[in-house]
Every structure is written in C-alpha cells, then in structure tokens.
PDB file of N, CA and C in Angstrom:
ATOM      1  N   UNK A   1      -8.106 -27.006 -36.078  1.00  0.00           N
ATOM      2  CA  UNK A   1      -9.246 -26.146 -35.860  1.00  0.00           C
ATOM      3  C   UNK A   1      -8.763 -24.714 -35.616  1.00  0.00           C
ATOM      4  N   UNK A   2      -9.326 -24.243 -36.580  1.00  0.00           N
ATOM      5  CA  UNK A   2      -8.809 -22.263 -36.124  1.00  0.00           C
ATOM      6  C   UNK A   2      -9.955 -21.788 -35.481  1.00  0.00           C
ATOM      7  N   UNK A   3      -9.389 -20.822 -33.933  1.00  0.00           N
ATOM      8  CA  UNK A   3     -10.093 -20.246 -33.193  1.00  0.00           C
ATOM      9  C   UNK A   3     -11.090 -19.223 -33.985  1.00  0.00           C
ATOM     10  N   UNK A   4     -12.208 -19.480 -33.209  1.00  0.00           N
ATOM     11  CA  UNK A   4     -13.196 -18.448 -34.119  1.00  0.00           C
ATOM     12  C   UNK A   4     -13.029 -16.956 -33.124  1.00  0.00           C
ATOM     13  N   UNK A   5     -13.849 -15.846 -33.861  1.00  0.00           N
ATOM     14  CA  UNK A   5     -14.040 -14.150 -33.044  1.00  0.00           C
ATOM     15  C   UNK A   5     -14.004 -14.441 -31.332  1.00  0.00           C
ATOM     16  N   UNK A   6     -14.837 -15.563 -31.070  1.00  0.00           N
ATOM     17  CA  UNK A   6     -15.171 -15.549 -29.390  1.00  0.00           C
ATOM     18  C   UNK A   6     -14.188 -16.065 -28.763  1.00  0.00           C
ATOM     19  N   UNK A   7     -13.480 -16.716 -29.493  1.00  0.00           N
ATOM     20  CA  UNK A   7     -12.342 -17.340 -28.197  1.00  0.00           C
ATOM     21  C   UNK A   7     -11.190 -16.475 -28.478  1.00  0.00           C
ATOM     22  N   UNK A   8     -10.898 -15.248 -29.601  1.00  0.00           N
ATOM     23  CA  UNK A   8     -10.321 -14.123 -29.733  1.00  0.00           C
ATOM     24  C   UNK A   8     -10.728 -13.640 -28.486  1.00  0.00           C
ATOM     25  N   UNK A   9     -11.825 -13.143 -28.795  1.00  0.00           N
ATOM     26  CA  UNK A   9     -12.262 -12.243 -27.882  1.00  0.00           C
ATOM     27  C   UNK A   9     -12.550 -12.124 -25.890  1.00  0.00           C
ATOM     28  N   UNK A  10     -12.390 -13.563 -25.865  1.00  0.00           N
ATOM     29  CA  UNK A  10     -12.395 -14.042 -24.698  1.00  0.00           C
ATOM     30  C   UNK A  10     -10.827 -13.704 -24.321  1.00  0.00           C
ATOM     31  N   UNK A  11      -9.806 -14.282 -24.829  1.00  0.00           N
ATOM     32  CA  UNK A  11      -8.388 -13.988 -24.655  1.00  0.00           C
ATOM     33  C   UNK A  11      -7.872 -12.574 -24.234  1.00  0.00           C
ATOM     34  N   UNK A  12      -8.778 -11.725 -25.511  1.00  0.00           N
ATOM     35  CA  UNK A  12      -8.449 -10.603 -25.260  1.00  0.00           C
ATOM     36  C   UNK A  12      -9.115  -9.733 -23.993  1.00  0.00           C
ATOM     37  N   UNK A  13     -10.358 -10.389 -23.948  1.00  0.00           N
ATOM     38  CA  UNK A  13     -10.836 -10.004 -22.452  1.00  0.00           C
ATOM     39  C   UNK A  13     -10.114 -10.439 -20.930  1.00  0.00           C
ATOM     40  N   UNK A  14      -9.827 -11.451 -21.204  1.00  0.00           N
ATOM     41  CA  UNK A  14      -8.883 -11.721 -20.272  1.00  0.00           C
ATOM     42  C   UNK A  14      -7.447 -11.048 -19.848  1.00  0.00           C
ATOM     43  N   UNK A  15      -6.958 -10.314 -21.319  1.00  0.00           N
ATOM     44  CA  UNK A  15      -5.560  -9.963 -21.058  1.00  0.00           C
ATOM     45  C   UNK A  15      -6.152  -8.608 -20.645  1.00  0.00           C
ATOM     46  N   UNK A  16      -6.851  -7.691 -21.023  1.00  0.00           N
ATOM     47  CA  UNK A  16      -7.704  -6.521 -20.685  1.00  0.00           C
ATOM     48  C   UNK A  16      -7.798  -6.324 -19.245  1.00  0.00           C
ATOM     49  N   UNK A  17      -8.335  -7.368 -18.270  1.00  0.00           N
ATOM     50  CA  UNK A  17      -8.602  -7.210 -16.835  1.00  0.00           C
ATOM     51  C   UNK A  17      -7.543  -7.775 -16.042  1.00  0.00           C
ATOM     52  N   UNK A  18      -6.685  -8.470 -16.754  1.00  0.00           N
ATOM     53  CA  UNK A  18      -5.413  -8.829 -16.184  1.00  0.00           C
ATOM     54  C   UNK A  18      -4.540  -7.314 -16.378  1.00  0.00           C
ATOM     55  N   UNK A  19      -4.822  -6.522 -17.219  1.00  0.00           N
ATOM     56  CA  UNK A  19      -3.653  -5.428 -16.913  1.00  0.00           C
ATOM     57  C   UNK A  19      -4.272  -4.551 -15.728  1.00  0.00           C
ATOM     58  N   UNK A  20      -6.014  -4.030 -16.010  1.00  0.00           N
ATOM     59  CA  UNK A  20      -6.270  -3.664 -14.979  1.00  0.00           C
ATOM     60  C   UNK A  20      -6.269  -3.966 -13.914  1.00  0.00           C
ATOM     61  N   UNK A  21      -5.955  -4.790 -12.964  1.00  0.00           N
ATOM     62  CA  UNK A  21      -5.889  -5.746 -11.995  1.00  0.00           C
ATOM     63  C   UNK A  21      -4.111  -5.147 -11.579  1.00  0.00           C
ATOM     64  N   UNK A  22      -3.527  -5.636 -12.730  1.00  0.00           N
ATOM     65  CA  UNK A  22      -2.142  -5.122 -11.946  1.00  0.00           C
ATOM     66  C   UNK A  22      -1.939  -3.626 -12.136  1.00  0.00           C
ATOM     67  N   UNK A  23      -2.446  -2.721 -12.534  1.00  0.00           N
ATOM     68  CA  UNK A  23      -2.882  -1.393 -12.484  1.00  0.00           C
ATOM     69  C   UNK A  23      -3.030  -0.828 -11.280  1.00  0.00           C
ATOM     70  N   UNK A  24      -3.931  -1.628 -10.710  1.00  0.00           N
ATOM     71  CA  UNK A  24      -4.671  -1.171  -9.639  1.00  0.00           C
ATOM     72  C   UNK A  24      -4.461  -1.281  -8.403  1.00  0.00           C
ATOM     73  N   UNK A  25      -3.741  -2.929  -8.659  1.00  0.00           N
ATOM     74  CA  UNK A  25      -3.119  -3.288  -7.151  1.00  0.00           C
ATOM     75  C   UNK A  25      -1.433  -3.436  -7.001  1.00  0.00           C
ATOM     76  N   UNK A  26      -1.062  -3.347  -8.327  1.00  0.00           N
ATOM     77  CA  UNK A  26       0.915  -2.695  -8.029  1.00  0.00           C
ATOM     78  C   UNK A  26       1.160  -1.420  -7.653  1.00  0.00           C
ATOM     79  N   UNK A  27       2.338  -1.525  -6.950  1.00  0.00           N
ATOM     80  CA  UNK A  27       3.249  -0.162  -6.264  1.00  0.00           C
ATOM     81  C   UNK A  27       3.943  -0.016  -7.119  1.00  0.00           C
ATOM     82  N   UNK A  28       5.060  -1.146  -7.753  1.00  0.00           N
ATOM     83  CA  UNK A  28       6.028  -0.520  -8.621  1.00  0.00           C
ATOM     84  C   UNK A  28       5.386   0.183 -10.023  1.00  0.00           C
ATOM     85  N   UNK A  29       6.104   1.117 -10.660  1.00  0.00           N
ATOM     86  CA  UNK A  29       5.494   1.793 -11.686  1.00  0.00           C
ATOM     87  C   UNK A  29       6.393   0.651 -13.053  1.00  0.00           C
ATOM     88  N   UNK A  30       7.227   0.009 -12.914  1.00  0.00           N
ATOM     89  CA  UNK A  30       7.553  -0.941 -13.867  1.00  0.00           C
ATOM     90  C   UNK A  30       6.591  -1.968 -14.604  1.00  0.00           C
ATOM     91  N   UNK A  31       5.824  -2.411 -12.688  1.00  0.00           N
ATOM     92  CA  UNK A  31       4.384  -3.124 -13.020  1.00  0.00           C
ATOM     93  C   UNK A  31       3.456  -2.637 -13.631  1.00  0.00           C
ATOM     94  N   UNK A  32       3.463  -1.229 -13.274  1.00  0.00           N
ATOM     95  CA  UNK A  32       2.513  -0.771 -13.405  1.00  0.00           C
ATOM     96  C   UNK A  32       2.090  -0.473 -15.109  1.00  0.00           C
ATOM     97  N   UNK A  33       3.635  -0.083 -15.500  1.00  0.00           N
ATOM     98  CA  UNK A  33       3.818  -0.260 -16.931  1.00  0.00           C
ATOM     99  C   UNK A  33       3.444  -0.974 -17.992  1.00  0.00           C
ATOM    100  N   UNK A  34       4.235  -2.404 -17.354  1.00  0.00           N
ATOM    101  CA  UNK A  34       3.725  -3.467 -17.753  1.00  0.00           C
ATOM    102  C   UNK A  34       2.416  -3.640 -17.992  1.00  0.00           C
ATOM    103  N   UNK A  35       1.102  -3.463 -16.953  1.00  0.00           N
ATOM    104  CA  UNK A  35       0.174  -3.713 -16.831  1.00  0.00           C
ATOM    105  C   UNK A  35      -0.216  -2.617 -18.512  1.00  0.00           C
ATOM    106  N   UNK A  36       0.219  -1.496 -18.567  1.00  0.00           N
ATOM    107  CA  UNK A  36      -0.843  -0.857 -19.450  1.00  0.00           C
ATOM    108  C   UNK A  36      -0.301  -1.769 -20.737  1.00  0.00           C
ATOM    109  N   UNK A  37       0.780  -1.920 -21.081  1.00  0.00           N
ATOM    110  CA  UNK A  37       1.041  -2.584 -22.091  1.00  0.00           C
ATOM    111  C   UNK A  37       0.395  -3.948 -22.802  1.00  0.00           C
ATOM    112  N   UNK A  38      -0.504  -4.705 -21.387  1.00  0.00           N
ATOM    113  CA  UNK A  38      -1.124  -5.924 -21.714  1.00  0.00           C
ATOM    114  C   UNK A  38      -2.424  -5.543 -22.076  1.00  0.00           C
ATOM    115  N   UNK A  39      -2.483  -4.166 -21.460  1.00  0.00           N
ATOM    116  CA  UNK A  39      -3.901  -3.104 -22.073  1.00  0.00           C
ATOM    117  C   UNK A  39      -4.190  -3.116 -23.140  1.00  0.00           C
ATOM    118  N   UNK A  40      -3.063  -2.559 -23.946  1.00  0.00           N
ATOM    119  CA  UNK A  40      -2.610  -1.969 -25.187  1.00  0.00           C
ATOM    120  C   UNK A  40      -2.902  -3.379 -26.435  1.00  0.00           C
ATOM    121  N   UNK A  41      -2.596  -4.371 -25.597  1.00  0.00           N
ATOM    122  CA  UNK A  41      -1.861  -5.317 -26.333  1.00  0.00           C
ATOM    123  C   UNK A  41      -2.981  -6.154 -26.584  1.00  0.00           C
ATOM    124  N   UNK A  42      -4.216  -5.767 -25.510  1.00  0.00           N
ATOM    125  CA  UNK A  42      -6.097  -6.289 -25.735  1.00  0.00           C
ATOM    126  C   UNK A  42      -6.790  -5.703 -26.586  1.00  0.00           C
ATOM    127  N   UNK A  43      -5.980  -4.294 -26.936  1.00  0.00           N
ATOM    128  CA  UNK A  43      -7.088  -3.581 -27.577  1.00  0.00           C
ATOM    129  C   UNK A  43      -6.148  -4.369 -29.080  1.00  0.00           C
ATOM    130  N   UNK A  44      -4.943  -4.033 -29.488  1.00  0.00           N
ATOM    131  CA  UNK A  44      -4.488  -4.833 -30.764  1.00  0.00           C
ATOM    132  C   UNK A  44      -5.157  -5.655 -31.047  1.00  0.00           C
ATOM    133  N   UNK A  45      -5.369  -6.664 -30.079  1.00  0.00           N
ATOM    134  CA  UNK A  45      -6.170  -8.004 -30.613  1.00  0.00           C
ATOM    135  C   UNK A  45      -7.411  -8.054 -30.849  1.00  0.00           C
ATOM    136  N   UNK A  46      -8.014  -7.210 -30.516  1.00  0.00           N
ATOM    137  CA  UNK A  46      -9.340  -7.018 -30.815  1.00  0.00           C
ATOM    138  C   UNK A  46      -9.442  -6.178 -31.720  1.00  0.00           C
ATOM    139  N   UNK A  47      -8.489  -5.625 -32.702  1.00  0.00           N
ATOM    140  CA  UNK A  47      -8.355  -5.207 -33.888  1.00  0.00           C
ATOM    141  C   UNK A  47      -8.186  -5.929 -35.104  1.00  0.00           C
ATOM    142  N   UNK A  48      -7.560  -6.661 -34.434  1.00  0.00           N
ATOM    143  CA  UNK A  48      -6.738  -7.743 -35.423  1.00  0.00           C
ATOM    144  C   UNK A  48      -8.216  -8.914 -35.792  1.00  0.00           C
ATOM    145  N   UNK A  49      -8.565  -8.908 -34.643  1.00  0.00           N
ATOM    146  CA  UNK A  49      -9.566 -10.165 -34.665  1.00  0.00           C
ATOM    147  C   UNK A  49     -11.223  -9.726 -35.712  1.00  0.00           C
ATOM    148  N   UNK A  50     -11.701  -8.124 -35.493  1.00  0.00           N
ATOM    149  CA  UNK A  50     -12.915  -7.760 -35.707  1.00  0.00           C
ATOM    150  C   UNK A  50     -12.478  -7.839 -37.619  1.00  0.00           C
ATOM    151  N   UNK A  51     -11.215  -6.479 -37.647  1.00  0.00           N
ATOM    152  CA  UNK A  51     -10.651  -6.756 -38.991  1.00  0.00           C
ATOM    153  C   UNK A  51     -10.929  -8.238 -39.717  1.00  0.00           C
ATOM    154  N   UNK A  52     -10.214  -9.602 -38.992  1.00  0.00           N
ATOM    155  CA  UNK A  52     -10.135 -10.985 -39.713  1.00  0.00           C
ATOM    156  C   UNK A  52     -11.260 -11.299 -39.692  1.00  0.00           C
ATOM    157  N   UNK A  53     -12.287 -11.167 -38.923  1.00  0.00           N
ATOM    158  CA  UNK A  53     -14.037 -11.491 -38.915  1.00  0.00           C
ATOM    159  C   UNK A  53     -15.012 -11.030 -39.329  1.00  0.00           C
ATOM    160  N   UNK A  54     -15.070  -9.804 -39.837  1.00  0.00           N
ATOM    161  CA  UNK A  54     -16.156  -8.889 -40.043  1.00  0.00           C
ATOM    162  C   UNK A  54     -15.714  -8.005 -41.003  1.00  0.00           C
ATOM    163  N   UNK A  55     -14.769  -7.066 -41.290  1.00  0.00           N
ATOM    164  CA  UNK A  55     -14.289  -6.816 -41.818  1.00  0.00           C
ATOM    165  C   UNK A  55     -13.150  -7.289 -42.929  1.00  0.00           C
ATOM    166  N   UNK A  56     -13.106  -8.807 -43.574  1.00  0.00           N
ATOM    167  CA  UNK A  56     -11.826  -8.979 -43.896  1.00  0.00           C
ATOM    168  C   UNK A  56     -11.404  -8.347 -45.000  1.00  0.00           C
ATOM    169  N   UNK A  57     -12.211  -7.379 -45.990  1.00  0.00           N
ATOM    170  CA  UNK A  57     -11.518  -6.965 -47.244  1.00  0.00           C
ATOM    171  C   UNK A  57     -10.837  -5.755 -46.489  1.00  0.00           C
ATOM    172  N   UNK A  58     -11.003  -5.036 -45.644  1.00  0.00           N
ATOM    173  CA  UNK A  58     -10.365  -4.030 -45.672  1.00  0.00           C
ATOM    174  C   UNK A  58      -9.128  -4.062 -44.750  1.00  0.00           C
ATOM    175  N   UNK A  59      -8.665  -3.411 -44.322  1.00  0.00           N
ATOM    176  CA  UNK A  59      -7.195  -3.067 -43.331  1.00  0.00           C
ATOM    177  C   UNK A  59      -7.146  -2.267 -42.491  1.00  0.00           C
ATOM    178  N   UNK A  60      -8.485  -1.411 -42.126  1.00  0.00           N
ATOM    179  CA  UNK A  60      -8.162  -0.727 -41.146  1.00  0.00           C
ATOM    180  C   UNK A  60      -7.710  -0.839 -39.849  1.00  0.00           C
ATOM    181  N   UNK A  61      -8.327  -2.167 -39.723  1.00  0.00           N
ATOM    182  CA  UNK A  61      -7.190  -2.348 -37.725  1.00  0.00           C
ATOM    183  C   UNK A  61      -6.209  -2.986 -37.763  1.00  0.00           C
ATOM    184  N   UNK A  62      -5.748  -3.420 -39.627  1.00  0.00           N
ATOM    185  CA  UNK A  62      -3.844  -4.170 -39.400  1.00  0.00           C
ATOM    186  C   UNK A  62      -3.576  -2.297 -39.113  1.00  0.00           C
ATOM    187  N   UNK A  63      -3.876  -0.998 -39.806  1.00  0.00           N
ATOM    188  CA  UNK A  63      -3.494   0.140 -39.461  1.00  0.00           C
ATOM    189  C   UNK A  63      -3.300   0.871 -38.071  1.00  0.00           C
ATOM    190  N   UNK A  64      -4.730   0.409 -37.579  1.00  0.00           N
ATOM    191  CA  UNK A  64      -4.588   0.804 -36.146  1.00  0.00           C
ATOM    192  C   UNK A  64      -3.503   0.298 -35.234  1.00  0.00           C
ATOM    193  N   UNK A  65      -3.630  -1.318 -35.581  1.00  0.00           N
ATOM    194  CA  UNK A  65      -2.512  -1.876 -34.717  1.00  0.00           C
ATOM    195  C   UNK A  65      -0.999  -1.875 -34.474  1.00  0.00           C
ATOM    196  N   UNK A  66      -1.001  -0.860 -36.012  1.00  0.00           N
ATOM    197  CA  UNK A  66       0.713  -0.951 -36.217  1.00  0.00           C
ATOM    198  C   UNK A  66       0.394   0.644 -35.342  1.00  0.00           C
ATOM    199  N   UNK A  67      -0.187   1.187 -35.848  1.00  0.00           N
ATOM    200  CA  UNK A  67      -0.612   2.833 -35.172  1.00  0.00           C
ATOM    201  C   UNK A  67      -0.434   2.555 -33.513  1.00  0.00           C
ATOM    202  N   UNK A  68      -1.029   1.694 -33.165  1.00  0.00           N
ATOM    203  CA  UNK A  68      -1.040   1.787 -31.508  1.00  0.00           C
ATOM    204  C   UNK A  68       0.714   1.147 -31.200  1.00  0.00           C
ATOM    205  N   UNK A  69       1.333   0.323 -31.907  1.00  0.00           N
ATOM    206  CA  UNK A  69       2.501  -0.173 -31.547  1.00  0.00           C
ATOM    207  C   UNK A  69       3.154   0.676 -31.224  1.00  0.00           C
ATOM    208  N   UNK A  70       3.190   1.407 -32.502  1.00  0.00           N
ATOM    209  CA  UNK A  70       4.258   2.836 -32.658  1.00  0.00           C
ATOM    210  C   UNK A  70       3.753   3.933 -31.494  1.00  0.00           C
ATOM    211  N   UNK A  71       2.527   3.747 -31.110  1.00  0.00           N
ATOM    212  CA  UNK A  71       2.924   4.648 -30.076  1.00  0.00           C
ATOM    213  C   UNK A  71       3.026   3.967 -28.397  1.00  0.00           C
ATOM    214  N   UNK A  72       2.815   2.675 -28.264  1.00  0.00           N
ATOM    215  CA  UNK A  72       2.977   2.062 -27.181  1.00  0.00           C
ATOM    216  C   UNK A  72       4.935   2.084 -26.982  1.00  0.00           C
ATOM    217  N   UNK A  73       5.313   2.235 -27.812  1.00  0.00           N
ATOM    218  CA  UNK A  73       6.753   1.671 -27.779  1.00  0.00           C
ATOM    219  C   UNK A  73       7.329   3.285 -27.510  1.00  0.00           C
ATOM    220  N   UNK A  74       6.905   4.431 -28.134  1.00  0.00           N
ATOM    221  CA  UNK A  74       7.291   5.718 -27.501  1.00  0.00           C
ATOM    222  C   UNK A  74       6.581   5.719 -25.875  1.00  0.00           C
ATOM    223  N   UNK A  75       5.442   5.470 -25.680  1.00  0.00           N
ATOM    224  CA  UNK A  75       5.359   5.454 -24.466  1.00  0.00           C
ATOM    225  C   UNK A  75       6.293   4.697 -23.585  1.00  0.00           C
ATOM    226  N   UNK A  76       6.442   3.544 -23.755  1.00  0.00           N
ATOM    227  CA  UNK A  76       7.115   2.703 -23.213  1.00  0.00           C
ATOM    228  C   UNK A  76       8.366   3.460 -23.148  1.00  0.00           C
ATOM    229  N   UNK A  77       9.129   4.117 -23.626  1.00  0.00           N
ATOM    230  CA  UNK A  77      10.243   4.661 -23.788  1.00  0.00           C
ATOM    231  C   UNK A  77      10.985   6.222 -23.092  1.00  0.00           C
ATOM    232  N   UNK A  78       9.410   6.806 -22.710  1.00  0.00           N
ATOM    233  CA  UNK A  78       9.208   7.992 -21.516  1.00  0.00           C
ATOM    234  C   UNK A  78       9.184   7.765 -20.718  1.00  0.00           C
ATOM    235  N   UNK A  79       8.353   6.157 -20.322  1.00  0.00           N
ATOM    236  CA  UNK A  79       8.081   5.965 -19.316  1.00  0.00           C
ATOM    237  C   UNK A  79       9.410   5.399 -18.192  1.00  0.00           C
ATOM    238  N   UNK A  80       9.735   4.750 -19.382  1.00  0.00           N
ATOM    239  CA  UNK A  80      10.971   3.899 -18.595  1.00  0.00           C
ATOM    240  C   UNK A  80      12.243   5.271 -18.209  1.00  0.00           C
ATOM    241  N   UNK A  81      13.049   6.101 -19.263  1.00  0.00           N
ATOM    242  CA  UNK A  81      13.241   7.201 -19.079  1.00  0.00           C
ATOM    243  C   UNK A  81      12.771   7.935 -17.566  1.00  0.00           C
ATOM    244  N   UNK A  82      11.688   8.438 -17.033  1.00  0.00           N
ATOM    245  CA  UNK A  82      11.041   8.691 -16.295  1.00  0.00           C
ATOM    246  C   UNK A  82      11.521   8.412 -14.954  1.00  0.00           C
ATOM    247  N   UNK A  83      10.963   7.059 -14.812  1.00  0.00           N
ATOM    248  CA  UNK A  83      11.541   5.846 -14.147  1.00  0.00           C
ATOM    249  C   UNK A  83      12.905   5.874 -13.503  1.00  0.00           C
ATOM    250  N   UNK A  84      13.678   5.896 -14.900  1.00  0.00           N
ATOM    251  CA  UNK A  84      15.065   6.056 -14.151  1.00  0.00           C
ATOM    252  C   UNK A  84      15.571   7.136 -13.771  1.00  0.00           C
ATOM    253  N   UNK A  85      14.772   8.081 -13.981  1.00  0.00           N
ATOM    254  CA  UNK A  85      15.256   9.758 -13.386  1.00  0.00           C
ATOM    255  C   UNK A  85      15.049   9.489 -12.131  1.00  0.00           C
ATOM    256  N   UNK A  86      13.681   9.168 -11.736  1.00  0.00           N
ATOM    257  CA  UNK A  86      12.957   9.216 -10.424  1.00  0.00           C
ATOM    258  C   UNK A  86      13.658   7.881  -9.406  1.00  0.00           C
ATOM    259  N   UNK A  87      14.070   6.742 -10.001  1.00  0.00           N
ATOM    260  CA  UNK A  87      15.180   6.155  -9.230  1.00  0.00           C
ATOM    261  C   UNK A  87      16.101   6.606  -8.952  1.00  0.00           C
ATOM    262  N   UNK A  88      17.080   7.302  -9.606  1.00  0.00           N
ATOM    263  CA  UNK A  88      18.392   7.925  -9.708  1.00  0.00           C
ATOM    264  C   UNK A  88      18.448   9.624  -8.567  1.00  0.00           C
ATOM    265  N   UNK A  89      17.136   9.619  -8.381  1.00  0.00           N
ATOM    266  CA  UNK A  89      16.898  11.025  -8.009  1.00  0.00           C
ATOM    267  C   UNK A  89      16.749  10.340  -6.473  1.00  0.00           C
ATOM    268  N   UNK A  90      15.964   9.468  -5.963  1.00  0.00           N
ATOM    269  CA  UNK A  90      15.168   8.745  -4.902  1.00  0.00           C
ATOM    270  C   UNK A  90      15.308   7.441  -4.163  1.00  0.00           C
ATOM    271  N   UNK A  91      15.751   7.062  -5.622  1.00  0.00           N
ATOM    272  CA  UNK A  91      16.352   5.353  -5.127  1.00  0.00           C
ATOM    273  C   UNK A  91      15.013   4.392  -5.189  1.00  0.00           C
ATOM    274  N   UNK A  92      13.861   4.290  -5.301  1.00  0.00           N
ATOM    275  CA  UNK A  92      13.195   3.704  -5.255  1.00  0.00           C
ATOM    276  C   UNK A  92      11.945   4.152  -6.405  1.00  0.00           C
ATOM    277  N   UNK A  93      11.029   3.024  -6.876  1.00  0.00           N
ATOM    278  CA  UNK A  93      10.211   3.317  -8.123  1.00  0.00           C
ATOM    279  C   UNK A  93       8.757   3.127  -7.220  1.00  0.00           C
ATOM    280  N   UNK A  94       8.611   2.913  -6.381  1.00  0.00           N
ATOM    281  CA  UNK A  94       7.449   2.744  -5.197  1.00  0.00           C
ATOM    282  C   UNK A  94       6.483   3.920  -5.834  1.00  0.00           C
ATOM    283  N   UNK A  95       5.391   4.029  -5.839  1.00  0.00           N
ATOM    284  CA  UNK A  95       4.399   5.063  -6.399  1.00  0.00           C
ATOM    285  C   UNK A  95       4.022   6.125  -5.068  1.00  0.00           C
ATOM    286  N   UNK A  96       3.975   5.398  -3.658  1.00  0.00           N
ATOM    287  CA  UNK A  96       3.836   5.909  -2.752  1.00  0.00           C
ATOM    288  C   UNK A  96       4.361   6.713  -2.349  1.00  0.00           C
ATOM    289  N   UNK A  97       5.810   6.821  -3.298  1.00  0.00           N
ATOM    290  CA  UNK A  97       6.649   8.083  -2.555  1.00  0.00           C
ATOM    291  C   UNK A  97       7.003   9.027  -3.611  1.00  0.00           C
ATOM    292  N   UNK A  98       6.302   8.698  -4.897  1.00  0.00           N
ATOM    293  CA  UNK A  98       6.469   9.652  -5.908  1.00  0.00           C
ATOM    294  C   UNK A  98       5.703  11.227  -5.627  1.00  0.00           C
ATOM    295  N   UNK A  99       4.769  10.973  -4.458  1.00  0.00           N
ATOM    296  CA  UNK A  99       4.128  11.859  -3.981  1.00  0.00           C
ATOM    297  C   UNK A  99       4.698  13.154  -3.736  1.00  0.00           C
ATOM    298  N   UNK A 100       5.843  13.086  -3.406  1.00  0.00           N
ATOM    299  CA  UNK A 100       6.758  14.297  -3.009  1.00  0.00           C
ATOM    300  C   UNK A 100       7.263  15.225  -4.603  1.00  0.00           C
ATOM    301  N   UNK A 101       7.138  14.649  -5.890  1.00  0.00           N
ATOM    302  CA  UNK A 101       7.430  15.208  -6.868  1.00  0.00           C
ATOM    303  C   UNK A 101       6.587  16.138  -7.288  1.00  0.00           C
ATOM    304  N   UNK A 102       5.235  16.238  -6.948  1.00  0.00           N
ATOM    305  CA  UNK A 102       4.329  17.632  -7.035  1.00  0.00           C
ATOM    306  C   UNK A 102       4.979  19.013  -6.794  1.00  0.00           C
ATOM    307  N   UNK A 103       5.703  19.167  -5.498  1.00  0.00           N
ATOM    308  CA  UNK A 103       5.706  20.134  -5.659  1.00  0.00           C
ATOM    309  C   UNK A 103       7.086  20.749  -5.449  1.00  0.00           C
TER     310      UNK A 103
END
C-alpha cells in the first residue's frame, strides 16, 4: 500500500512542530540548528508530496527542493562555522551567554 497526500502530510506536520518545539525550548545553538533543519526538511516534503499529488506532470517542487537543500547545507555551514568561533572565543554554545556578543 503506498501512502497517500495525508499521511505525507501528517508526517510532515509532525516533523514541522517537532523542530519548533526544539527551537523554542533548547539552549544549545547545535539543537537549535538541528531543530531548523527538521523545519527545512517539512517544508521539502511537502514539496515533494503536493508535486507527486496534484501536480505530477510538472517539477516545480523536485526544483524547489533541490533549491532549499542547496541552501540549507550553506546555512548549515555558517552556522556551524559561527558556532565554533563563539566556542573557541567563550567555551560554551549556551544561547544565554551569547548575549554579551552585541556589543
């Protein structure tokens, strides 16, 4: 049996409030990372899924999805960068004490 649009879409709702969730309630910014990435990774699927259901002659969200990869993976790649400045500088990735980098 192949999953139909709703149990796509349920999945992807699920991975959606699971990133916000650790968004909201992690300190580390690794988590926090993580979390947008499972973001990222809800909205893909709900590209992938509307494309295979509603759209199937065309390709625009296999486009989007490679589009959002390519830029999740540069993000991912500042971020972490970032990260290790602000460890290396501080010793710790805690968000609570990134506070002092303003000014």
């Amino acid at each position: 049996m192949q999953p139909g649009l709703y149990h796509i879409l349920f999945i992807s709702t699920a991975l959606f409030f699971i990133g916000v969730y650790g968004f909201f309630t992690r300190r580390n910014l690794v988590t926090m990372l993580m979390s947008v990435e499972l973001i990222l990774n809800s909205v893909n699927l709900n590209f992938i899924a509307f494309n295979k259901y509603l759209w199937f002659d065309k390709m625009d969200g296999l486009f989007f999805t490679i589009f959002i990869i390519a830029i999740a993976a540069a993000e991912a790649a500042v971020a972490i960068a970032i990260i290790i400045n602000l460890y290396r500088s501080h010793n710790s990735i805690d968000v609570e004490q990134t506070e002092e980098l303003r000014y």
